[in-house]
C-alpha atoms as a PDB file:
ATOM      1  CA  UNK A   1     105.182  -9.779 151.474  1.00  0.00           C
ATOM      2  CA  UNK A   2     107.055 -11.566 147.993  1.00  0.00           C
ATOM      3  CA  UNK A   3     110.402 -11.566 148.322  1.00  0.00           C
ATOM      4  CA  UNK A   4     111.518  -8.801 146.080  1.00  0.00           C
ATOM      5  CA  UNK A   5     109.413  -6.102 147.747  1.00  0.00           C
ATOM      6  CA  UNK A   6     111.186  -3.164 148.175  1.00  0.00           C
ATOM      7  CA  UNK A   7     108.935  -2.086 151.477  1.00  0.00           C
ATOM      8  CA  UNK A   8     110.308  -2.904 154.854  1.00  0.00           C
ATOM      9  CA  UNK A   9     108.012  -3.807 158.124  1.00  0.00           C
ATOM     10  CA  UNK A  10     109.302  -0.294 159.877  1.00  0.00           C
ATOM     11  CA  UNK A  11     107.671   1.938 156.401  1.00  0.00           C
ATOM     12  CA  UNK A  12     104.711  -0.558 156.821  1.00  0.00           C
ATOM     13  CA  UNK A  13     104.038   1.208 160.117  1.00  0.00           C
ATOM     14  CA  UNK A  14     105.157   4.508 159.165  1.00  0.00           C
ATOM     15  CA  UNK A  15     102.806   4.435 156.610  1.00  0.00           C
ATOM     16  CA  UNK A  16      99.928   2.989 159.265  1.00  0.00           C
ATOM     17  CA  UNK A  17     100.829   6.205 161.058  1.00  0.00           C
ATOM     18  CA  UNK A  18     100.620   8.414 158.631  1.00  0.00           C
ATOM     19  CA  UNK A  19      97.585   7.478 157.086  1.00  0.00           C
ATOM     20  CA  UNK A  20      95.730   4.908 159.560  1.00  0.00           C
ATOM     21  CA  UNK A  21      96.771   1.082 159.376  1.00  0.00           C
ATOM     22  CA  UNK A  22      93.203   0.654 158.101  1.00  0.00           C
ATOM     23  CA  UNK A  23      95.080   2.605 155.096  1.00  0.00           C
ATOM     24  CA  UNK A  24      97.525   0.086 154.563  1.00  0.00           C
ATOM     25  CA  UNK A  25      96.991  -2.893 152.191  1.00  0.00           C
ATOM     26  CA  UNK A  26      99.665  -5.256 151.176  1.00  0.00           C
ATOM     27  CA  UNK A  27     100.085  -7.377 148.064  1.00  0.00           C
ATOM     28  CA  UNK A  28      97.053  -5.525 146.044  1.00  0.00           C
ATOM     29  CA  UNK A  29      96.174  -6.654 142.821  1.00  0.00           C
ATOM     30  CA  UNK A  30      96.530  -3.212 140.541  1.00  0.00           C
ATOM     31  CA  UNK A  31      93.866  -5.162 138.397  1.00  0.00           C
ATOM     32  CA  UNK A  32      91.316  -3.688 140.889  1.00  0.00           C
ATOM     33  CA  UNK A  33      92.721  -0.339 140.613  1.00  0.00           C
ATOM     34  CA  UNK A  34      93.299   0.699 136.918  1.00  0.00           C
ATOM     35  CA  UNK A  35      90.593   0.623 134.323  1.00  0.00           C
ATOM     36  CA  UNK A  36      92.028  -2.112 131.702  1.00  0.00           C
ATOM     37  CA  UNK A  37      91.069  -4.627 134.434  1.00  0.00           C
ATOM     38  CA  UNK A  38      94.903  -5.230 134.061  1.00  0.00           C
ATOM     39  CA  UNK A  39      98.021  -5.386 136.449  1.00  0.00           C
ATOM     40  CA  UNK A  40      99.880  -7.825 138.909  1.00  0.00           C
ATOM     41  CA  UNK A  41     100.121  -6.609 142.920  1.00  0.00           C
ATOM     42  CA  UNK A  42     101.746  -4.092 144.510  1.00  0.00           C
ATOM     43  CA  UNK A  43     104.182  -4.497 147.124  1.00  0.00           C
ATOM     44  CA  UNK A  44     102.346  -1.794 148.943  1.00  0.00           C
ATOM     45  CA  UNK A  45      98.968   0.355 148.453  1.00  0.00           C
ATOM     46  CA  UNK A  46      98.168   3.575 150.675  1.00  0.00           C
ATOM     47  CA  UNK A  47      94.142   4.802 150.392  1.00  0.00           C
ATOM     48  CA  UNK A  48      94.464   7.839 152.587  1.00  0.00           C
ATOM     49  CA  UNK A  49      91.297   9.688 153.547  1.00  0.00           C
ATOM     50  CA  UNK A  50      92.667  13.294 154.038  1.00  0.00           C
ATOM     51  CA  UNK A  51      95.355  15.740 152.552  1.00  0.00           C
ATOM     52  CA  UNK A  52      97.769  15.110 155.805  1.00  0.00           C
ATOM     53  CA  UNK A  53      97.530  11.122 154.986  1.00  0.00           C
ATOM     54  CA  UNK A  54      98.157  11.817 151.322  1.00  0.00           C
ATOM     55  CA  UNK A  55     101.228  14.011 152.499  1.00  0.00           C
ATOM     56  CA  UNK A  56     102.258  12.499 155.536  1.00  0.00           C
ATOM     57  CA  UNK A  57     102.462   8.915 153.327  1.00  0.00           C
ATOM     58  CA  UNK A  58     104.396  10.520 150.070  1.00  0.00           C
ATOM     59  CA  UNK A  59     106.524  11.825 152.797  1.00  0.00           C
ATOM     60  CA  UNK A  60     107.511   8.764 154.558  1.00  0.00           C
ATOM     61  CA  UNK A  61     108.340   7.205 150.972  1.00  0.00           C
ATOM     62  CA  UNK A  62     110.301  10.333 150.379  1.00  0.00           C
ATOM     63  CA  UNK A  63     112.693  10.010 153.383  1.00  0.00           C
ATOM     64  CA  UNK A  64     113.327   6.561 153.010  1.00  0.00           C
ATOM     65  CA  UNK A  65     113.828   6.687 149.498  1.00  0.00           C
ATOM     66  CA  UNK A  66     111.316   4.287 148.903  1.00  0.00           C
ATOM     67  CA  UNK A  67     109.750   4.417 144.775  1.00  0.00           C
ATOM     68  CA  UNK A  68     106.398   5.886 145.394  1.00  0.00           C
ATOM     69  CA  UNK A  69     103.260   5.368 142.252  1.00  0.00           C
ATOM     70  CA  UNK A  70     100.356   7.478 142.735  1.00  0.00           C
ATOM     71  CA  UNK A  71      97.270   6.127 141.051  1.00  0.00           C
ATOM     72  CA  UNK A  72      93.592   7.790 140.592  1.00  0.00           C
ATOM     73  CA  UNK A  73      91.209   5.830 139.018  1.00  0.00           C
ATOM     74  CA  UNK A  74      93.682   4.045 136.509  1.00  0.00           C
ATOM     75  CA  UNK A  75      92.206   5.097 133.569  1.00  0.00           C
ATOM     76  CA  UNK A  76      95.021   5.856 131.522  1.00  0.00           C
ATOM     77  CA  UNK A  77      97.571   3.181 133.184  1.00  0.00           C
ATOM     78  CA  UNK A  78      98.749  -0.056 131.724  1.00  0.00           C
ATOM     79  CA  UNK A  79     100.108  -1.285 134.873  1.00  0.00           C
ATOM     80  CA  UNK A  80     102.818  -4.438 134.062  1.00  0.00           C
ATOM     81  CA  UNK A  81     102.005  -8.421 134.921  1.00  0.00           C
ATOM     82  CA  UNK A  82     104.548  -8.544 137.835  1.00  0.00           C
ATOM     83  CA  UNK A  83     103.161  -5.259 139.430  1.00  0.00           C
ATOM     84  CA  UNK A  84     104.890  -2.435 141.131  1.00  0.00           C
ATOM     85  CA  UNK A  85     107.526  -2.737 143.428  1.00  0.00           C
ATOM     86  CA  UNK A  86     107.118   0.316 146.434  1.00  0.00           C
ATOM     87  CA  UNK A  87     104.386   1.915 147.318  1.00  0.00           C
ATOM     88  CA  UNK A  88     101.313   2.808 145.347  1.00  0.00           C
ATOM     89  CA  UNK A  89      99.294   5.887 147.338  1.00  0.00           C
ATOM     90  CA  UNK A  90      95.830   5.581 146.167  1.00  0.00           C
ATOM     91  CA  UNK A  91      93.916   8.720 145.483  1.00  0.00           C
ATOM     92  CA  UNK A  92      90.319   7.664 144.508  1.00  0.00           C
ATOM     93  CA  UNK A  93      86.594   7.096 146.377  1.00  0.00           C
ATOM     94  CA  UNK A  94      89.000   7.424 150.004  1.00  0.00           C
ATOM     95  CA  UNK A  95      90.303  11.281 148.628  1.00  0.00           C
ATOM     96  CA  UNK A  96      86.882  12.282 146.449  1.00  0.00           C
ATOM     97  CA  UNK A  97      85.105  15.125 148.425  1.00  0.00           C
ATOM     98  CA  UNK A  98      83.384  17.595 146.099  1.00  0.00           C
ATOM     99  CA  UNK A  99      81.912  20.597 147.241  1.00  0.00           C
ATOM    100  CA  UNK A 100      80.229  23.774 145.568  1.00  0.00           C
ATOM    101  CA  UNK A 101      81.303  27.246 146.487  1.00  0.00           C
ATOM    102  CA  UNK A 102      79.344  29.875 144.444  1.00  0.00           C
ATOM    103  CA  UNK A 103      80.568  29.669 140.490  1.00  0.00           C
ATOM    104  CA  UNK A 104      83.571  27.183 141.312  1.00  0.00           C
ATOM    105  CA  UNK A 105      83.519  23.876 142.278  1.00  0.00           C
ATOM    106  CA  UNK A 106      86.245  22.412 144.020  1.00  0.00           C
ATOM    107  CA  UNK A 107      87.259  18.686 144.435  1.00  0.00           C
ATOM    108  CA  UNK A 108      89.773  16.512 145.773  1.00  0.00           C
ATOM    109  CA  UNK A 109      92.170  14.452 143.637  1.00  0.00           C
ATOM    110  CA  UNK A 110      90.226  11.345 144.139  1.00  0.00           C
ATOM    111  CA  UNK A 111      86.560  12.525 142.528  1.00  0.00           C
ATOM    112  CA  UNK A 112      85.908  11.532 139.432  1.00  0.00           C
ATOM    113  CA  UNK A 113      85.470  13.903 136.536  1.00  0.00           C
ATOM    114  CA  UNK A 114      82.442  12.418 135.744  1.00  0.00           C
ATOM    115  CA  UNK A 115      80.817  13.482 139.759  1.00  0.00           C
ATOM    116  CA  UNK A 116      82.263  16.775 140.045  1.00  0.00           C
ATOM    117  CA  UNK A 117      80.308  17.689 136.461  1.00  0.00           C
ATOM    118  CA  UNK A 118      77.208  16.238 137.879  1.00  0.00           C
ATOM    119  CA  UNK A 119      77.741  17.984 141.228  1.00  0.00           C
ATOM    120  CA  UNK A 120      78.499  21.387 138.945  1.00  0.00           C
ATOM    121  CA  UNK A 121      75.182  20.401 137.026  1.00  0.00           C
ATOM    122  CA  UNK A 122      73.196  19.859 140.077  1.00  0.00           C
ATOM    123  CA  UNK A 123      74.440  23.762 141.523  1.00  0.00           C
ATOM    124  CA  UNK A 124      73.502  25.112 137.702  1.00  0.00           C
ATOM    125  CA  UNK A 125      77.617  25.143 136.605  1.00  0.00           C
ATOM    126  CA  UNK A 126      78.432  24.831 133.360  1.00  0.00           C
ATOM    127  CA  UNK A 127      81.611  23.892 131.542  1.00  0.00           C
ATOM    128  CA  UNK A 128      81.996  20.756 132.353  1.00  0.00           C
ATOM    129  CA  UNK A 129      79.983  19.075 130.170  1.00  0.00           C
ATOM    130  CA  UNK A 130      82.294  17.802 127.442  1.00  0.00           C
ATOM    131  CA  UNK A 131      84.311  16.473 129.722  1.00  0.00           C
ATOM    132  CA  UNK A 132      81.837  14.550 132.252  1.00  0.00           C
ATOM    133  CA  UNK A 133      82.258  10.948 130.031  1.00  0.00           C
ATOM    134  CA  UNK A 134      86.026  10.988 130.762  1.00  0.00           C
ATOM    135  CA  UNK A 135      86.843   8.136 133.637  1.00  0.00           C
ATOM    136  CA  UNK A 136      89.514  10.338 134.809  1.00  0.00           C
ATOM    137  CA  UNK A 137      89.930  11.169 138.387  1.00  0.00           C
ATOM    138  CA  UNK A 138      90.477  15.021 138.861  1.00  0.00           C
ATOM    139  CA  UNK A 139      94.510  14.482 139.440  1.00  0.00           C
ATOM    140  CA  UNK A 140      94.864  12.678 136.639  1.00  0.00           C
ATOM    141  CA  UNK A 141      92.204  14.957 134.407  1.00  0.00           C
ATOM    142  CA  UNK A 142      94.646  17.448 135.486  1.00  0.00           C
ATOM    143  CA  UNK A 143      98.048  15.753 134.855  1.00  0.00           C
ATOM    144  CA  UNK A 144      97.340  15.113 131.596  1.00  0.00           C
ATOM    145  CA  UNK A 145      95.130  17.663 130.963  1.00  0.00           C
ATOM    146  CA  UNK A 146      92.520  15.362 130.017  1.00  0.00           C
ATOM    147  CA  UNK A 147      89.861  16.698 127.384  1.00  0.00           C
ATOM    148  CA  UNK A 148      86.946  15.822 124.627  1.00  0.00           C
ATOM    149  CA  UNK A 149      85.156  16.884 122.183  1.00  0.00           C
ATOM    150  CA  UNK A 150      86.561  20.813 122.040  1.00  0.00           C
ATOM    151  CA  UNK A 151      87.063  21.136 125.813  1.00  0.00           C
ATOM    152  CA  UNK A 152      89.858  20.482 128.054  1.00  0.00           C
ATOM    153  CA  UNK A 153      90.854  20.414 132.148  1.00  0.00           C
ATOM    154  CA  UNK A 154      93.233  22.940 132.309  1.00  0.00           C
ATOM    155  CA  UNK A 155      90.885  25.980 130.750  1.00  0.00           C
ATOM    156  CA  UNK A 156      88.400  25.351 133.046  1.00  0.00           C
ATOM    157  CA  UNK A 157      90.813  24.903 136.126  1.00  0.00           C
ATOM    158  CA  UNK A 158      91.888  28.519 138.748  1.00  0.00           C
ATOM    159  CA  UNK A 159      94.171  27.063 141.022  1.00  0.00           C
ATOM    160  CA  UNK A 160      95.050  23.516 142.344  1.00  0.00           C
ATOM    161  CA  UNK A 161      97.147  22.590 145.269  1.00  0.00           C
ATOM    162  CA  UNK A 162      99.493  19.758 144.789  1.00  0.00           C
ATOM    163  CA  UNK A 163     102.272  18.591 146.471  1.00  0.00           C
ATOM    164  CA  UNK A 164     105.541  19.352 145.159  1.00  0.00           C
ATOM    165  CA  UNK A 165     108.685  16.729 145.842  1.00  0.00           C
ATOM    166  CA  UNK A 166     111.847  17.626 147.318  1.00  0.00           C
ATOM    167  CA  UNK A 167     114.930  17.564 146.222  1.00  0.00           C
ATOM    168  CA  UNK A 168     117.181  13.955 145.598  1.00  0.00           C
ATOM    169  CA  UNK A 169     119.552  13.772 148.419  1.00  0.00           C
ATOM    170  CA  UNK A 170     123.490  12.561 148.273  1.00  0.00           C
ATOM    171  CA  UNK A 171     121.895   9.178 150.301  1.00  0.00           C
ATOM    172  CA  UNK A 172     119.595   8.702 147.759  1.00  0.00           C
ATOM    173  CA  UNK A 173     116.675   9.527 149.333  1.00  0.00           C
ATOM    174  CA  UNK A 174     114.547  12.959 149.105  1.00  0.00           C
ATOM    175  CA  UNK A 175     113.954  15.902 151.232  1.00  0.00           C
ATOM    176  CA  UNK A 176     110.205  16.111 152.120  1.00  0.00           C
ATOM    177  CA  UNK A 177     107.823  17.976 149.722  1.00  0.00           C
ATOM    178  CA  UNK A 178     105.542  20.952 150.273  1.00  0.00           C
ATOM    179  CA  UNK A 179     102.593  21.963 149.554  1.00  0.00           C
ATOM    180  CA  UNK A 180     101.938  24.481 147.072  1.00  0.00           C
ATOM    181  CA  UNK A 181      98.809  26.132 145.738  1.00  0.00           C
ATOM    182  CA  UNK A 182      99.257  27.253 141.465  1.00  0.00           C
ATOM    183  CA  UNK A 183      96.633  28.755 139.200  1.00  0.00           C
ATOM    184  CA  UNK A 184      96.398  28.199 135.820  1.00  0.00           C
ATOM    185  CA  UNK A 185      98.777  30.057 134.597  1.00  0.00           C
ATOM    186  CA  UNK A 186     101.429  28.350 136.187  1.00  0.00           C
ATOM    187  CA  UNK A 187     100.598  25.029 135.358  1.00  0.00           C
ATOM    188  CA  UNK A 188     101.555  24.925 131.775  1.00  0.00           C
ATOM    189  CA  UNK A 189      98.098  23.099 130.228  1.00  0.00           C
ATOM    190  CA  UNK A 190      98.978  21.961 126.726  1.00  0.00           C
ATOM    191  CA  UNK A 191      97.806  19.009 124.205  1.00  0.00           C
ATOM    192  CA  UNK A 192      98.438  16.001 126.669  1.00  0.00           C
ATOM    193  CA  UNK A 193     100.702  17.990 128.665  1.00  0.00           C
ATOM    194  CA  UNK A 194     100.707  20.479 131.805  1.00  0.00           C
ATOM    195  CA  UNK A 195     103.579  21.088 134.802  1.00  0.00           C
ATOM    196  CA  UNK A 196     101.879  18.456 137.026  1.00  0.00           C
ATOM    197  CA  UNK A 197     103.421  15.829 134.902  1.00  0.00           C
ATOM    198  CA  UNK A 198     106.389  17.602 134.116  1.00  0.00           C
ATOM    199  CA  UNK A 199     107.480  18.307 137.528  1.00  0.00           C
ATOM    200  CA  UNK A 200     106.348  15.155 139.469  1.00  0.00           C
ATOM    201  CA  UNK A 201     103.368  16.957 141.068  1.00  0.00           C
ATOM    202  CA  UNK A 202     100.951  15.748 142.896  1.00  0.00           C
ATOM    203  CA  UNK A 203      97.263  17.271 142.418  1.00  0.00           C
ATOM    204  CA  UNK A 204      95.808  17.207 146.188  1.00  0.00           C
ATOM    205  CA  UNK A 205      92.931  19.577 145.118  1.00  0.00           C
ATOM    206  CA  UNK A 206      91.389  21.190 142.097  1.00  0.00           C
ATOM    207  CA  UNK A 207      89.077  24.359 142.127  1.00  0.00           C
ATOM    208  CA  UNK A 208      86.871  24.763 138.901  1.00  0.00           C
ATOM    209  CA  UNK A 209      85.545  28.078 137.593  1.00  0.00           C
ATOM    210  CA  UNK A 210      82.287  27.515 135.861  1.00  0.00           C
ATOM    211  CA  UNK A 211      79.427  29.761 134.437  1.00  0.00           C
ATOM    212  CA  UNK A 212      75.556  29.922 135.554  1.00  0.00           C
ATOM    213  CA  UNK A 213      73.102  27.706 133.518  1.00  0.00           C
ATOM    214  CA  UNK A 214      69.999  26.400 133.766  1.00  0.00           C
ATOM    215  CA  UNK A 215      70.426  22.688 135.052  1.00  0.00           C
ATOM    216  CA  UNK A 216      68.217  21.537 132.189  1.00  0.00           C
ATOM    217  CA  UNK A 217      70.697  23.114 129.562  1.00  0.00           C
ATOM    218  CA  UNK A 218      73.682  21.266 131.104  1.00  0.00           C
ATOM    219  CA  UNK A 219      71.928  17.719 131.385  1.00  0.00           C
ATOM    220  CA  UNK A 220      70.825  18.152 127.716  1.00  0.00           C
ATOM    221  CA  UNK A 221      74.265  19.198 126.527  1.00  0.00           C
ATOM    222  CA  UNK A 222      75.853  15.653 128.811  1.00  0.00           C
ATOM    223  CA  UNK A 223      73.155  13.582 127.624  1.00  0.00           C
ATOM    224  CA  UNK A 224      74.042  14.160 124.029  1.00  0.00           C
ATOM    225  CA  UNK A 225      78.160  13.617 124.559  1.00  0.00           C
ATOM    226  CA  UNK A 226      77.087  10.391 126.468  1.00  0.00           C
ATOM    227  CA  UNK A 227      75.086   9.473 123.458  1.00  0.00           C
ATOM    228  CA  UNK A 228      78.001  10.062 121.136  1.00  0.00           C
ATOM    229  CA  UNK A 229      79.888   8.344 122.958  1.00  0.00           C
ATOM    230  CA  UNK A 230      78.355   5.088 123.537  1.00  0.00           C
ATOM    231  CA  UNK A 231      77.673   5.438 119.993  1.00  0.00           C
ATOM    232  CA  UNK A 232      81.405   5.561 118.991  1.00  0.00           C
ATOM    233  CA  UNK A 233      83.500   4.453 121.787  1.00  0.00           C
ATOM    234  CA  UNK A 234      83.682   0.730 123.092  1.00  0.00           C
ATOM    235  CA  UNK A 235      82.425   2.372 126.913  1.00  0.00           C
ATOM    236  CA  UNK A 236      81.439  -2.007 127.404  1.00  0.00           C
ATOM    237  CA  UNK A 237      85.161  -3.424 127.410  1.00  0.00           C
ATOM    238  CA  UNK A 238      87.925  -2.892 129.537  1.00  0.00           C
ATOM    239  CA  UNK A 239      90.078  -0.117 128.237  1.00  0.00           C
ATOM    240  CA  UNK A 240      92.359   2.780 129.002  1.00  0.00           C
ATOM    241  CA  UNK A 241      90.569   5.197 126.550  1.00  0.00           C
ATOM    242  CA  UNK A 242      92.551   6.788 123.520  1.00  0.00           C
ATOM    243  CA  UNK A 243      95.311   4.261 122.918  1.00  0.00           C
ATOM    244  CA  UNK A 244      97.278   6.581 121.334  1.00  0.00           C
ATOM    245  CA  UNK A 245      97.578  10.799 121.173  1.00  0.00           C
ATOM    246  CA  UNK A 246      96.120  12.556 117.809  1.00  0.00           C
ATOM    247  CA  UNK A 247      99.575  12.768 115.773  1.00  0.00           C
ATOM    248  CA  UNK A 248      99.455  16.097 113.909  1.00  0.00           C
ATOM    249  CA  UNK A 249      97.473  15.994 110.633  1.00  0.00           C
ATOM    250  CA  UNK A 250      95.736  12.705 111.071  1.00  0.00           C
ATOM    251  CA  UNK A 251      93.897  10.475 113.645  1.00  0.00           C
ATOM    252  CA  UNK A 252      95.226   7.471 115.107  1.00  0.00           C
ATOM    253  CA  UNK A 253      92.057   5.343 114.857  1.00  0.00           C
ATOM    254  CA  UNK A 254      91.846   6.247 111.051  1.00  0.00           C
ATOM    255  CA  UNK A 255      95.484   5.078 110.762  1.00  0.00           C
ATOM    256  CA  UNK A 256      94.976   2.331 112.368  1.00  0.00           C
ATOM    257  CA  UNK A 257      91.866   1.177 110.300  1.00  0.00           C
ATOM    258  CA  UNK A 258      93.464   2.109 107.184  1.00  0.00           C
ATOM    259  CA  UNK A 259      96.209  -0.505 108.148  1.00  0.00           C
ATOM    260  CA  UNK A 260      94.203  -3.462 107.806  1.00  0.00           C
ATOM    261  CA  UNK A 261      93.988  -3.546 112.135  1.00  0.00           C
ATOM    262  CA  UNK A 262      90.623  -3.342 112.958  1.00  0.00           C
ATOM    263  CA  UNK A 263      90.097  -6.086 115.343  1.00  0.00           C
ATOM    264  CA  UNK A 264      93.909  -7.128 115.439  1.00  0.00           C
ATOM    265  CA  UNK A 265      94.214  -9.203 118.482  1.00  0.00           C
ATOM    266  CA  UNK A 266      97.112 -10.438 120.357  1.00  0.00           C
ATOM    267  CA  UNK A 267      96.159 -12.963 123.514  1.00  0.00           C
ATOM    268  CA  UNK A 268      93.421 -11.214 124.922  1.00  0.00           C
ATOM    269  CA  UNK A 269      94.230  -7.749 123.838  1.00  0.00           C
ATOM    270  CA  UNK A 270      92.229  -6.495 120.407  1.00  0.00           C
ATOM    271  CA  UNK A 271      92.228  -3.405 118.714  1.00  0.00           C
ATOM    272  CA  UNK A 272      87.889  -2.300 118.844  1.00  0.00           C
ATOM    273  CA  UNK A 273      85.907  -3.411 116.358  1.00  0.00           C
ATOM    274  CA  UNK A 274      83.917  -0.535 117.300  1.00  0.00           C
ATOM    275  CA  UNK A 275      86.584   2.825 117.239  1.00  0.00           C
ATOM    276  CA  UNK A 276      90.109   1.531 116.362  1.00  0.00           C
ATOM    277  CA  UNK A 277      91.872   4.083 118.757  1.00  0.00           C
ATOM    278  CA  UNK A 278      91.072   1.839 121.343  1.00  0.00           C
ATOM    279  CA  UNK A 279      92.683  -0.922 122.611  1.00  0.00           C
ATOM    280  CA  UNK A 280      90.449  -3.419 124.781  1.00  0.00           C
ATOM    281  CA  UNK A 281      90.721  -6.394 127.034  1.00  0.00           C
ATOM    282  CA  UNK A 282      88.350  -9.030 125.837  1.00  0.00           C
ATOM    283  CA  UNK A 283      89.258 -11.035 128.803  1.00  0.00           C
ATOM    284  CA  UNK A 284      91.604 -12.096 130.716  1.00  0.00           C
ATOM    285  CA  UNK A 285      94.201  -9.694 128.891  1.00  0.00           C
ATOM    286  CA  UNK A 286      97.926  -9.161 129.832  1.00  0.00           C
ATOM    287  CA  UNK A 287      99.829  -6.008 130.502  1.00  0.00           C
ATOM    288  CA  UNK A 288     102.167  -8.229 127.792  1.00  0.00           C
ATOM    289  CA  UNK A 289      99.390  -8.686 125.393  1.00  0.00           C
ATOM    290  CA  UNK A 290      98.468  -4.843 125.539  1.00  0.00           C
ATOM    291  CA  UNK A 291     102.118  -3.947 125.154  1.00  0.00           C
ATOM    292  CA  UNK A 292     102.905  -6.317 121.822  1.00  0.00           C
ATOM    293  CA  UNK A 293      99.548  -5.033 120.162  1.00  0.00           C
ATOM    294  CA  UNK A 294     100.808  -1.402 121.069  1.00  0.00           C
ATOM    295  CA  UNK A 295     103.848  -2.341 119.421  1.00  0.00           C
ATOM    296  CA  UNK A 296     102.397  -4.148 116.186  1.00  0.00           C
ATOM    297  CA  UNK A 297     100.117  -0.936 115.758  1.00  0.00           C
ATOM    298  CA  UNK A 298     102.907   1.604 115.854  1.00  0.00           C
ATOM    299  CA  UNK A 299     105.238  -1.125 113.638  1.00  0.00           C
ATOM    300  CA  UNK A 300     102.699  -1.302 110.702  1.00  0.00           C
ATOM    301  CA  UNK A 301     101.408   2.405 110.801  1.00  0.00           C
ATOM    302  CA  UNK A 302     105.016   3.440 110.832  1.00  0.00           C
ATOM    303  CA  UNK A 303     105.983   1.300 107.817  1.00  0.00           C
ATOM    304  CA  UNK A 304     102.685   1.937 105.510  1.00  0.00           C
ATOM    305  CA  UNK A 305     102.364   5.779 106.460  1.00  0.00           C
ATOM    306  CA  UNK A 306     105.137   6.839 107.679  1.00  0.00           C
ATOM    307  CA  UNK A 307     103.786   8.368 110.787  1.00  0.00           C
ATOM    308  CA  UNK A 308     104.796   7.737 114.799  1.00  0.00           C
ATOM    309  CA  UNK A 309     101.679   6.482 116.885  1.00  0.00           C
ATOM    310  CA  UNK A 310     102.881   7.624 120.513  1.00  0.00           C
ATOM    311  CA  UNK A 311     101.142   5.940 122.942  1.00  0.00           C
ATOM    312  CA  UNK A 312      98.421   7.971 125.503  1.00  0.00           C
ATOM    313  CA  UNK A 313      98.568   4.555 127.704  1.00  0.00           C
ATOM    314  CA  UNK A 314     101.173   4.732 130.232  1.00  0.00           C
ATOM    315  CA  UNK A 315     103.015   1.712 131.296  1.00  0.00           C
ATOM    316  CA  UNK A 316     104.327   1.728 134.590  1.00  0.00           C
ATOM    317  CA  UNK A 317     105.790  -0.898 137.454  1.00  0.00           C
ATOM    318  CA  UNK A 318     108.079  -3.591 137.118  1.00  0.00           C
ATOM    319  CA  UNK A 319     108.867  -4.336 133.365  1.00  0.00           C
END
């Protein structure tokens, strides 16, 4: 362990408990773990394989008042050059059963968006198209209500079962959480928004309502988003997706074009020749890189139109 790690040998082994010492992995690079190809090590990263490791670990952290990051697959993280201090539980291929149950499919945080729409295609579900090109996991699809091209997570979701944190303590640490099972309703979807981030909650499970199709219909319909994709977005480069949410009335990567940035580049970091709403590592990009050009876009779209770029990326660990 580097000094300044935050994780004592005793919540080493009370994670090992709770989720397997197999589980347990010390010192990760986040580069391996988040999209942008991006991030320095973790003091400590958690891959349980079932929904009693995933709460039994957020639990230990919990008591002991120990800063707990959960990660899916990364896609929307810009995760800092010195890492996160704590723990980091891990909810991707380890927590990624889907499974079919008549019109619904239901998946674990861990799947990716992308595998529970083919699974939903294979069974002759529809709905999930739009969405299938996304490289969101299902928890954070649902977090930030993830969505393309007309369609979004949260109206095709029914019910999800996260775990809900407990309340901060007078030591500083936190009651246990509980789990808790929430349809849609409850969940408060929005543009970029929804109670899961609000609230701290963390997605466990996800059921999706779809509708009957023929299978041929829905692999037409994701063949032709794929195609519009690759034919728009730089899918070849390290990124984290949309840099930056759709400010009302305009588009950040026409903004950001119209302010002389197409292929602005600081370090490694450039803004995409290819769609300027992306950000991309070109190789061997910094979290610091990413940051300054994040900064430099907003600076010079702020002072030529007058308009706030706020980022989509989110930056987290030790800044």
């Amino acid at each position: 362990m580097h000094e300044y790690s935050e994780v004592s040998d005793d919540i080493i082994c009370a994670l090992g408990a709770a989720a397997g010492e197999d589980a347990v992995l010390i010192a990760e690079p986040m580069s391996a773990h988040t999209t942008f190809k991006i991030g320095g090590p973790a003091d400590v990263v958690v891959e349980p394989r079932a929904i009693e490791g995933v709460v039994g670990a957020l639990n230990v952290c919990a008591i002991a008042g120990v800063p707990v990051t959960v990660v899916g697959n990364g896609s929307d993280l810009l995760v800092s050059d010195r890492g996160i201090r704590g723990v980091v539980v891990l909810l991707g291929k380890n927590y990624s059963n889907v499974r079919v149950e008549g019109t619904r499919v239901v998946a674990q945080a861990g799947a990716l968006l992308r595998d529970v729409a083919l699974a939903a295609a294979e069974a002759g579900l529809s709905g999930l198209e739009p969405l299938w090109g996304i490289p969101a996991s299902v928890g954070g699809a649902c977090h930030q209500n993830a969505g393309a091209y007309d369609g979004t997570t949260g109206e095709l979701i029914e019910s999800l079962t996260a775990y809900v944190p407990g309340r901060d303590l007078p030591d500083g640490s936190r009651e246990k959480g509980v789990v808790r099972t929430f349809t849609r309703d409850e969940l408060g979807f929005g543009y970029r928004k929804s109670r899961v981030a609000s609230e701290g909650l963390v997605v466990l499970e996800a059921t999706f309502a779809l509708m009957p199709d023929m299978e041929a219909s829905i692999r037409g319909r994701m063949d032709d988003y794929q195609r519009r994709r690759e034919e728009k977005q730089p899918l070849e480069m390290p990124s984290a997706g949309s840099t930056f949410k759709r400010p009302e009335g305009y588009f950040a990567g026409k903004l950001i074009m119209d302010a002389g940035l197409r292929g602005a580049r600081v370090g490694g970091a450039q803004v995409s020749e290819k769609h300027c709403g992306f950000v991309v590592n070109t190789g061997g990009a910094s979290a610091t890189d990413v940051s300054a050009l994040i900064e430099h876009i907003q600076d010079e779209v702020r002072s030529q139109f007058g308009v706030e770029l706020e980022p989509e990326v989110h930056r987290v660990g030790d800044w």
